[in-house]
Protein backbone atom coordinates (compact mmCIF):
# COMPACT_ATOMS: atom_id res chain seq x y z
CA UNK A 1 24.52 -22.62 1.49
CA UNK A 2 21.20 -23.19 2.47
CA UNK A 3 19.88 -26.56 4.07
CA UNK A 4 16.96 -28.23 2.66
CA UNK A 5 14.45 -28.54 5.18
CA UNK A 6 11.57 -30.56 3.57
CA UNK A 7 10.55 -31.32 -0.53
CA UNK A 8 7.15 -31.69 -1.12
CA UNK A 9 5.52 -32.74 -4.53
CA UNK A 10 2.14 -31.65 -5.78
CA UNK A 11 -0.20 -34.71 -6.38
CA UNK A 12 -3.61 -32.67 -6.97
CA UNK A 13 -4.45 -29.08 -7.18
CA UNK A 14 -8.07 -28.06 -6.69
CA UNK A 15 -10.48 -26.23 -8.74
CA UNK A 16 -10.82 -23.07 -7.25
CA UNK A 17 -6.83 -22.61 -6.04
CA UNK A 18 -6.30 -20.31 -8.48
CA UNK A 19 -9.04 -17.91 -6.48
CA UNK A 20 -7.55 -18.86 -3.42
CA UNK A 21 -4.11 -17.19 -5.52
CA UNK A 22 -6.05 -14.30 -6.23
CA UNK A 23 -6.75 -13.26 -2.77
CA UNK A 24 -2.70 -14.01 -2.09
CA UNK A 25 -3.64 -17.30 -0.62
CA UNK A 26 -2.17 -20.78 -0.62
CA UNK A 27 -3.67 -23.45 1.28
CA UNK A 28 -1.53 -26.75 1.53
CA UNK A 29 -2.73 -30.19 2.83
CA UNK A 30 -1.47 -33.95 2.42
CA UNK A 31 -4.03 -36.78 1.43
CA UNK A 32 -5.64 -35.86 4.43
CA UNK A 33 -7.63 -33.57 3.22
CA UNK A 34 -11.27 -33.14 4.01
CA UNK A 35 -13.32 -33.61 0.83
CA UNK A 36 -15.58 -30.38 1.28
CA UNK A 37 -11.60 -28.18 1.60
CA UNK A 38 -10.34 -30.66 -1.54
CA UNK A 39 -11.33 -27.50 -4.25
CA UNK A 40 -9.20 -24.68 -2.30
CA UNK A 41 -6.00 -26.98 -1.47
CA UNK A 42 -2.99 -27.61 -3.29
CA UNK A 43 -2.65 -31.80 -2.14
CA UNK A 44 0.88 -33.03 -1.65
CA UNK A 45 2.94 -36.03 -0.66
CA UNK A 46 5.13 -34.95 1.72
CA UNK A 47 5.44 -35.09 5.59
CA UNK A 48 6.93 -32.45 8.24
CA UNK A 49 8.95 -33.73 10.14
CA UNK A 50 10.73 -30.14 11.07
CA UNK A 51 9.56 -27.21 12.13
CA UNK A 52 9.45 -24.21 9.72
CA UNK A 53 10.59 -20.88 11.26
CA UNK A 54 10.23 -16.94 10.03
CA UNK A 55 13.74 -16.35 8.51
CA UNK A 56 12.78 -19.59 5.97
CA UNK A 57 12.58 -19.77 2.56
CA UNK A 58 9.77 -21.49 0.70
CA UNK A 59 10.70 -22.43 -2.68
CA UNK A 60 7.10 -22.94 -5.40
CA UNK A 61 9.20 -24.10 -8.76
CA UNK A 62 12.34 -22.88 -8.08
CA UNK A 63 10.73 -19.22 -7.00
CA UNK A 64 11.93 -18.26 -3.44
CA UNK A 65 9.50 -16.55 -0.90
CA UNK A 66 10.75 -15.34 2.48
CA UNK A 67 8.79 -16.68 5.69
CA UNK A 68 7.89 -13.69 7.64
CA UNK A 69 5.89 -15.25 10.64
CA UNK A 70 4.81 -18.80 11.39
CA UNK A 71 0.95 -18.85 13.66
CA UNK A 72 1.30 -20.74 17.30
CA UNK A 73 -0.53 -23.26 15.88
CA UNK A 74 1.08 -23.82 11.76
CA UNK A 75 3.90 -26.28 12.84
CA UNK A 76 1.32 -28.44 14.63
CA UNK A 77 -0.83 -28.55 11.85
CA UNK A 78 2.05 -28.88 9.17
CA UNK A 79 3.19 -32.01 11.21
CA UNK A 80 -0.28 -33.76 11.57
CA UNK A 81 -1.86 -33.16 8.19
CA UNK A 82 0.78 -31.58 5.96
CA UNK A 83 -1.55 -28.24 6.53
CA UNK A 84 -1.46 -24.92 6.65
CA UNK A 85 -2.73 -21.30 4.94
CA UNK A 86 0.22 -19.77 3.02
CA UNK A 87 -0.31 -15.87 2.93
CA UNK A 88 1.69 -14.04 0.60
CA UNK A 89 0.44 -10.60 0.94
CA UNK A 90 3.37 -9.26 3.48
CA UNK A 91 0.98 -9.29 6.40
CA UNK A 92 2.56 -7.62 9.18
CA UNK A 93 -0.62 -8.54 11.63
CA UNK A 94 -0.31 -12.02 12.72
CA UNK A 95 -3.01 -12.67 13.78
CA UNK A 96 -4.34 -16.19 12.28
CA UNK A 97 -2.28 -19.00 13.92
CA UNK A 98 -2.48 -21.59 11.34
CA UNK A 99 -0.93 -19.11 9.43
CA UNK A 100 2.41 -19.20 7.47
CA UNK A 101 3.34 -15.29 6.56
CA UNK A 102 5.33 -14.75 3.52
CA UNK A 103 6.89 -11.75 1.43
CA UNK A 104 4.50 -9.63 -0.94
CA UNK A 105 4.81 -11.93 -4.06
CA UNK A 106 2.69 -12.85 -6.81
CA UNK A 107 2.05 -16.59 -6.23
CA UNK A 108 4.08 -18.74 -9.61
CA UNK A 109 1.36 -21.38 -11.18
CA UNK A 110 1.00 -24.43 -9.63
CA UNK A 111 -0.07 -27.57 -10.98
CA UNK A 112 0.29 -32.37 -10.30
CA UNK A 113 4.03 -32.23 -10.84
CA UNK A 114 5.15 -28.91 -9.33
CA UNK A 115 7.08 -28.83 -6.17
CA UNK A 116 7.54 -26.85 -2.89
CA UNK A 117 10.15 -26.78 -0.48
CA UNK A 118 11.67 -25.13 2.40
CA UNK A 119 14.72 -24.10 3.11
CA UNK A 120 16.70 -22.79 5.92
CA UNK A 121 19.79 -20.59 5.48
């Protein structure tokens, strides 16, 4: 049974996220969010209040991705703004550290409404 480590909900997705997709990236942030970064982000209302760790699971509308490497720096980031860069393009060169690494997956649509999660076996 996995645990549930945090549920976040998607308030605003920005115009050019779905290039950001393209290129195998996702780019979270909460409210927070700097107005010039407000086109690439996916804005949502949740806070971190855990760390997430490679062995996680994060869950885009009930799709599951496997965390493959968190950066030094993603956790910090996660906890103060609700921010990171998602890459789903099964990097195994970590070398950005606000960086969340994930499997090789085709990113699912996202859209106000759609939620994310993580989850810890």
């Amino acid at each position: 049974m996995s645990q549930l480590q945090l549920d976040l909900n998607v308030t605003e997705v920005g115009e050019d996220v779905e290039l950001m997709k393209e290129e195998g990236i996702l780019i979270l942030f909460n409210n927070t969010v700097p107005e010039d970064l407000k086109t690439i982000a996916v804005i949502h209302d949740g806070a971190f209040h855990q760390d997430i760790k490679s062995g996680d699971n994060m869950i885009i509308n009930g799709e599951l991705f496997r965390i493959l490497h968190v950066g030094d720096k993603a956790n910090e980031t996660l906890s103060q703004l609700g921010h990171a860069t998602f890459n789903f393009e099964g990097e195994t060169e970590y070398d950005m550290p606000g960086t969340v690494y994930l499997e090789k997956k085709e990113i699912p649509h996202i859209e106000t409404g759609s939620t994310i999660s993580f989850h810890r076996s």
